[in-house]
Protein backbone atom coordinates (compact mmCIF):
# COMPACT_ATOMS: atom_id res chain seq x y z
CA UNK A 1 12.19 23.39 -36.43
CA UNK A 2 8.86 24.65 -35.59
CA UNK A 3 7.67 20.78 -35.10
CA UNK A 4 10.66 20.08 -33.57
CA UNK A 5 9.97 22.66 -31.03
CA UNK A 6 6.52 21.79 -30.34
CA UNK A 7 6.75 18.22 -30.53
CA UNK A 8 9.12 18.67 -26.95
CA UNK A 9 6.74 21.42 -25.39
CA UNK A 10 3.41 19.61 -25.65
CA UNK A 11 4.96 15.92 -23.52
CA UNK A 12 6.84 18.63 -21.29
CA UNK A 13 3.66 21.20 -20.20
CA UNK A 14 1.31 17.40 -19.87
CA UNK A 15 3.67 16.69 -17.46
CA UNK A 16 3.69 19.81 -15.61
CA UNK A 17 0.44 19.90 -15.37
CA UNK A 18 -0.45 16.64 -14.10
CA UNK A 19 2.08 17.24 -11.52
CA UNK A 20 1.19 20.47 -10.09
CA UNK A 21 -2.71 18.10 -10.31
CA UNK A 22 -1.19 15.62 -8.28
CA UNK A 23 0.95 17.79 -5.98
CA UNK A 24 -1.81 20.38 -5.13
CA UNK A 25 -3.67 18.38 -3.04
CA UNK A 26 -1.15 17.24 -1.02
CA UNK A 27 0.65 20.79 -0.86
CA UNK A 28 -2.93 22.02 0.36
CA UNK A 29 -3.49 19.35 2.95
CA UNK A 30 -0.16 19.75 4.71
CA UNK A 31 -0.25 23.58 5.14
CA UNK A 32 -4.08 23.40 6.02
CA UNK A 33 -2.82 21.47 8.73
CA UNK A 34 -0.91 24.63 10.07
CA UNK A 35 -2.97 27.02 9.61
CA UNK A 36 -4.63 28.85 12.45
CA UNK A 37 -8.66 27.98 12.36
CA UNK A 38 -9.40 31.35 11.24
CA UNK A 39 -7.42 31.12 8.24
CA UNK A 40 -9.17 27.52 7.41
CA UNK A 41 -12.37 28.80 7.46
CA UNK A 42 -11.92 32.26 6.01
CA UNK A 43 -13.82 33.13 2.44
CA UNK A 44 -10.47 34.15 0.94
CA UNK A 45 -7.53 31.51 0.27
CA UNK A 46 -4.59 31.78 2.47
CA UNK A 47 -1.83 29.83 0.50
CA UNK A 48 0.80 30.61 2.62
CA UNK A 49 0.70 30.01 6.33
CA UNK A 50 2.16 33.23 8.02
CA UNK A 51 1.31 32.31 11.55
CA UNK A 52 1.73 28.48 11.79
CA UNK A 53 0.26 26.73 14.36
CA UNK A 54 0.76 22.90 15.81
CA UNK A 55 -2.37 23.08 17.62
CA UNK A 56 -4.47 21.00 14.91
CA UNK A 57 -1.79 18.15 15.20
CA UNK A 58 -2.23 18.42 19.48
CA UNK A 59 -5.77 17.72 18.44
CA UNK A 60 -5.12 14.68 16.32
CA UNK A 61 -2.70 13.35 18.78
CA UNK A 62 -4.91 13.89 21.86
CA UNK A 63 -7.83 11.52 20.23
CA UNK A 64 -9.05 8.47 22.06
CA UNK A 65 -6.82 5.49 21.44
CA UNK A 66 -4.51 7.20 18.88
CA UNK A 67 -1.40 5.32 20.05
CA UNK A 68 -3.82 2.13 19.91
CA UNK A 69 -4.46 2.93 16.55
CA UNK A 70 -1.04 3.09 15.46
CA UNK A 71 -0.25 -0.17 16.63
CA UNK A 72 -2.79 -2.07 14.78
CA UNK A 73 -2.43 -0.51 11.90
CA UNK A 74 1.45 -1.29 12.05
CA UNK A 75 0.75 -4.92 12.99
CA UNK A 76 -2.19 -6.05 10.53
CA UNK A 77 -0.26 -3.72 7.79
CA UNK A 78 3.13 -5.42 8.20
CA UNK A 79 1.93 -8.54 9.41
CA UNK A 80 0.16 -9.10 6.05
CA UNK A 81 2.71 -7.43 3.48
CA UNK A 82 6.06 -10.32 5.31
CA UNK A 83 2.95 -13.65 4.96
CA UNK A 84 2.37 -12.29 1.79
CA UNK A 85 5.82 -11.88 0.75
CA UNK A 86 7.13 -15.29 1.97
CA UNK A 87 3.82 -17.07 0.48
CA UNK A 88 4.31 -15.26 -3.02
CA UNK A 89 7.85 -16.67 -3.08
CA UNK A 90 7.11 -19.91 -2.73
CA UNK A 91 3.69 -19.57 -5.37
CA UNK A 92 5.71 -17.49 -8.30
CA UNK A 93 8.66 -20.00 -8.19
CA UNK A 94 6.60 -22.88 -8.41
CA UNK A 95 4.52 -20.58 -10.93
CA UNK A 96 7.64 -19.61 -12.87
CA UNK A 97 9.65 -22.72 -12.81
CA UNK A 98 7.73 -25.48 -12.22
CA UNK A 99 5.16 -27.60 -14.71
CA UNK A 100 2.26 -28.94 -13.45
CA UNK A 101 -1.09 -30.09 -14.37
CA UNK A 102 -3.88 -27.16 -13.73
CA UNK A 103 -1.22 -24.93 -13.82
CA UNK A 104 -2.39 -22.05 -16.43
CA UNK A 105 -6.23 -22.40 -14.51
CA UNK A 106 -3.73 -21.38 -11.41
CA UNK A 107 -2.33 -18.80 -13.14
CA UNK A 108 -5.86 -17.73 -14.28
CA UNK A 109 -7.75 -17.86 -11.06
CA UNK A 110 -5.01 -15.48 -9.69
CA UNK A 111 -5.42 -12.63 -12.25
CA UNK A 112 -9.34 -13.32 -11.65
CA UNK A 113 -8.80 -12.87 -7.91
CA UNK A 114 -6.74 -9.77 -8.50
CA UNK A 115 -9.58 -8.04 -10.36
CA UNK A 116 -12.00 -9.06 -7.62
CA UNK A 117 -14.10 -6.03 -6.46
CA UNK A 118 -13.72 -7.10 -2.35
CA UNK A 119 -16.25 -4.68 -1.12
CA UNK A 120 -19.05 -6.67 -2.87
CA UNK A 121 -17.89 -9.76 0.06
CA UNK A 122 -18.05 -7.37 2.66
CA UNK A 123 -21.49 -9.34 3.80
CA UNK A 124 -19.90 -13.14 3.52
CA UNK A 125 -16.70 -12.01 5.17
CA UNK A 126 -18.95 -10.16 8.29
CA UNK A 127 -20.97 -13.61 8.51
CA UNK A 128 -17.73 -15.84 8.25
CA UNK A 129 -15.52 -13.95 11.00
CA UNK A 130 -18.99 -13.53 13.05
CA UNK A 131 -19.97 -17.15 13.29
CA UNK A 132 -16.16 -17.71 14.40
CA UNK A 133 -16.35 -15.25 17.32
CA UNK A 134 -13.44 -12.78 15.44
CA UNK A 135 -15.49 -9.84 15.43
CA UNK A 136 -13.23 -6.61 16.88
CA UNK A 137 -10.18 -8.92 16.68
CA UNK A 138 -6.72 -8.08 14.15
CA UNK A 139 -6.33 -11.58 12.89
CA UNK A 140 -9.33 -11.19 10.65
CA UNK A 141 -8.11 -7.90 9.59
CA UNK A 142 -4.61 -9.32 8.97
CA UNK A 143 -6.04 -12.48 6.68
CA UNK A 144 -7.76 -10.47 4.42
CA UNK A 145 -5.29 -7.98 3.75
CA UNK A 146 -2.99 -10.68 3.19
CA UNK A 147 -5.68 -12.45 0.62
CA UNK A 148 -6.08 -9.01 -0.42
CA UNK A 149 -2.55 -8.19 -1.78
CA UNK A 150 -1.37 -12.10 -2.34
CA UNK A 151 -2.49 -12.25 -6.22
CA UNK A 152 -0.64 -9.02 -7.19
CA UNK A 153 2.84 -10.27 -5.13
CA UNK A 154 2.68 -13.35 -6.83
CA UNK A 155 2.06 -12.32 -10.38
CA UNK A 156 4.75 -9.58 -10.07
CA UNK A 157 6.82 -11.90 -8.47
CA UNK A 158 6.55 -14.64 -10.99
CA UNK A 159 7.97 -12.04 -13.83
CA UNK A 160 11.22 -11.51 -11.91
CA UNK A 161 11.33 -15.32 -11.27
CA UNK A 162 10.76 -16.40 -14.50
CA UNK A 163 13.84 -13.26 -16.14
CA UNK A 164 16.05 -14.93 -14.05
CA UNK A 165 18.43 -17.64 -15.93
CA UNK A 166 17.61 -21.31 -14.96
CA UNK A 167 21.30 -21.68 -15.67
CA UNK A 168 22.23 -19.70 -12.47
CA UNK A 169 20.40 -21.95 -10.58
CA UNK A 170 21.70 -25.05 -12.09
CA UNK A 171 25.28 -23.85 -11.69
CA UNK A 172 24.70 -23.35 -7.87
CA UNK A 173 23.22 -26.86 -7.91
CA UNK A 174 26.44 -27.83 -9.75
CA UNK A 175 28.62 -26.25 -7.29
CA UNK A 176 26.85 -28.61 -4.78
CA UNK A 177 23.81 -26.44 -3.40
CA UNK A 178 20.60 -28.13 -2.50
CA UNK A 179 17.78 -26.45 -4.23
CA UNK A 180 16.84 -24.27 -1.28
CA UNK A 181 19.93 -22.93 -0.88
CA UNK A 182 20.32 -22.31 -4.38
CA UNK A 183 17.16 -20.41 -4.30
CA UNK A 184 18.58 -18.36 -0.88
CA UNK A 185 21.77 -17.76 -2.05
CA UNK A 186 21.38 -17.00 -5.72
CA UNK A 187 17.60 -16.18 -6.51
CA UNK A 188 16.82 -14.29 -3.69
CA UNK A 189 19.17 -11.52 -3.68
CA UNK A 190 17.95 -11.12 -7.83
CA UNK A 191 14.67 -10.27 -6.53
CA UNK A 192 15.27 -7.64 -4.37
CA UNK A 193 13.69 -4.82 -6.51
CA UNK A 194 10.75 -6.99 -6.99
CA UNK A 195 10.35 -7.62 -3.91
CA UNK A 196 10.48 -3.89 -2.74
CA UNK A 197 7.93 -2.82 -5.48
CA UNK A 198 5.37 -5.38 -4.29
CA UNK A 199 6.03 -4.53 -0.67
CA UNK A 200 5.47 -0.88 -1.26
CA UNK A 201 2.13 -1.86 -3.21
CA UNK A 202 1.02 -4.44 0.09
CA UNK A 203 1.82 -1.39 2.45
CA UNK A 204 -0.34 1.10 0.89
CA UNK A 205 -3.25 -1.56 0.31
CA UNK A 206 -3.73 -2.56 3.60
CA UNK A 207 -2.67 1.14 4.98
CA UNK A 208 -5.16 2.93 3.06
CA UNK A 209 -8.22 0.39 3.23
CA UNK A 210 -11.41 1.39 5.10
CA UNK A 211 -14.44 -0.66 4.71
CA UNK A 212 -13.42 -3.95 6.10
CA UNK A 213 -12.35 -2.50 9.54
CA UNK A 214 -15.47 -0.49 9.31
CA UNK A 215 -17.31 -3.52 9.39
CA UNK A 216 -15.56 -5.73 11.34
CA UNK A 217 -13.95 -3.67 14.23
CA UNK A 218 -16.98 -1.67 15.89
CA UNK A 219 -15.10 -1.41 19.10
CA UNK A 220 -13.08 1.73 19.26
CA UNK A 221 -9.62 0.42 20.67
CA UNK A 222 -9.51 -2.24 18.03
CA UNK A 223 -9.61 -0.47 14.94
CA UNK A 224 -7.40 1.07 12.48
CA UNK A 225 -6.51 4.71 11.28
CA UNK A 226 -8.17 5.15 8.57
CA UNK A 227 -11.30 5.40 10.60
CA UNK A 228 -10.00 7.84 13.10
CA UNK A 229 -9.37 10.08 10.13
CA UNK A 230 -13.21 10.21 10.04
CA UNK A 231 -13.36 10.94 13.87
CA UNK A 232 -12.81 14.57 14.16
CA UNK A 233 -16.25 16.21 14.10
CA UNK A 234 -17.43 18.51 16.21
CA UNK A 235 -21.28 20.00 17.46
CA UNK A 236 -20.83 22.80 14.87
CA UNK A 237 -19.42 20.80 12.18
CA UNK A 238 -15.95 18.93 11.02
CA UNK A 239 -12.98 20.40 12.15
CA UNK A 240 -10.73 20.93 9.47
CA UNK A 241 -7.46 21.56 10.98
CA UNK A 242 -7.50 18.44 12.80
CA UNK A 243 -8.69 16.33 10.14
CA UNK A 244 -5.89 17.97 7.57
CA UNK A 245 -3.49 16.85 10.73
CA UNK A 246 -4.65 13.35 10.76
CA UNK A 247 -4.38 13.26 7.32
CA UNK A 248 -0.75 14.52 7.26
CA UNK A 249 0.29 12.13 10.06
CA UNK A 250 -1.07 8.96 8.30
CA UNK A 251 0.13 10.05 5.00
CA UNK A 252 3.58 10.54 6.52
CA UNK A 253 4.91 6.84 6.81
CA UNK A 254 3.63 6.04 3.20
CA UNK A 255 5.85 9.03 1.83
CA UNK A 256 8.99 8.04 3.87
CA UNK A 257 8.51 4.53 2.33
CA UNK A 258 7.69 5.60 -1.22
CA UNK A 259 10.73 7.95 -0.76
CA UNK A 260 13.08 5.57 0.74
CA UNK A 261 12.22 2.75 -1.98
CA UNK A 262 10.55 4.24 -4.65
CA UNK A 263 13.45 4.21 -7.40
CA UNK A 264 14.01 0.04 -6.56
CA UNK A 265 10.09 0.07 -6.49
CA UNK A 266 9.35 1.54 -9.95
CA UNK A 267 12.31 -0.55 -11.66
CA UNK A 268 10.50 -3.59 -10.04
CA UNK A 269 7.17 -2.91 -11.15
CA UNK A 270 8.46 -1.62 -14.66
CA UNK A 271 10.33 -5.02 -15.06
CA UNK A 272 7.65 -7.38 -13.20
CA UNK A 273 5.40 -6.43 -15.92
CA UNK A 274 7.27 -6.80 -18.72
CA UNK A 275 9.41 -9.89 -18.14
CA UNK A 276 7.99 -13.65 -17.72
């Protein structure tokens, strides 16, 4: 009984703990952001806001090309997850269903281009989009978050792909579908929670990444948010509210889409990874 009893408290206070590990941070960062400055900087925790304030979030708002911001980051972010989406369909049912010489070197060169460490290309890519007059432009952004999240949509992809019956297919083929259509009207709508887990995964890539508009975008106006996050510094040091405000405002639309998709999105990655 004793065992019994310990054997469910030990998975059950793991998980509590990594939770309140995981939560903390974000719990912290979101009232920070409504805290009056005082309170911010003060020597003694304030874990409750008592006198909230929206002031930090004016600050954030008020920035140079905020509203700028937002749109690029909306356009190279969804711009690359939908061409990396349609190209990944295409690649994991050819992957999945087709057989064709080189094709486990394919398969291969993916995974190896999925474990790729990209910030160690940083240099080539600068040299590359400079020599083609790109620099401070979104289309380089967009092509390299979409080479970026490609290998991962397609490998995922290809598991769903390949649990799928051939049968299904060949019936619709039977029933007088062309190929295409069978793949439209019969495959498609099968991969729906794969195709929301990789989504969710190509959304927070390019959302979250840094170094490549760093380097590429030096003018203001054409970069993306994740370096405005690293904007709000002042003569006397950073200013915390402001940044916790940022921070809250760009971690907002990943939360709504993890919240929106996320039971479809870990079902597809769950099933992506064991199937095929």
């Amino acid at each position: 009984m004793k065992g019994s009893l310990f054997g469910r408290f030990w998975p059950n206070a793991t998980a509590v703990v990594l939770i309140i590990g995981f939560v903390f941070p974000v719990y912290w960062m979101f009232t920070t952001a409504f805290k009056p400055t005082g309170d911010i900087i003060s020597e003694t925790p304030v874990w409750f806001p008592t006198d909230a304030t929206l002031e930090h979030f004016r600050t954030a708002v008020a920035a140079d090309h905020f509203w700028t911001l937002v749109r690029n980051s909306l356009t190279v972010t969804i711009l690359a997850v939908v061409l990396s989406l349609i190209l990944a369909l295409a690649g994991s049912f050819a992957m999945a269903r087709m057989r064709f010489k080189g094709r486990r070197g394919f398969i291969i060169g993916f995974m190896i281009a999925q474990m790729a460490p990209w910030e160690v290309m940083v240099i080539a890519i600068y040299m590359l989009v400079r020599d083609n007059d790109l620099l401070n432009s979104l289309i380089p952004l967009t092509l390299f978050y979409l080479v970026m999240i490609l290998p991962f949509t397609v490998l995922t992809l290809r598991g769903f792909v390949g649990a799928i019956p051939k049968e299904l297919e060949e019936s619709a083929m039977v029933d007088g579908c062309t190929r295409p259509q069978a793949f439209r009207k019969v495959i498609l709508p099968l991969l729906a929670p794969g195709l929301m887990s990789t989504s969710l995964f190509g959304f927070i890539t390019a959302w979250n990444e840094f170094p490549m508009v760093l380097v590429l975008n030096k003018a203001p106006e054409t970069q993306t948010l994740p370096v405005w996050l690293s904007s709000f510094q002042t003569n006397f040091g950073d200013d915390w509210g402001a940044t916790m405000a940022a921070s809250s405002l760009f971690a907002v639309p990943i939360l709504v889409l993890f919240v929106f998709l996320q039971r479809k999105a870990v079902a597809g990655l769950t099933d992506g990874a064991v199937k095929g």
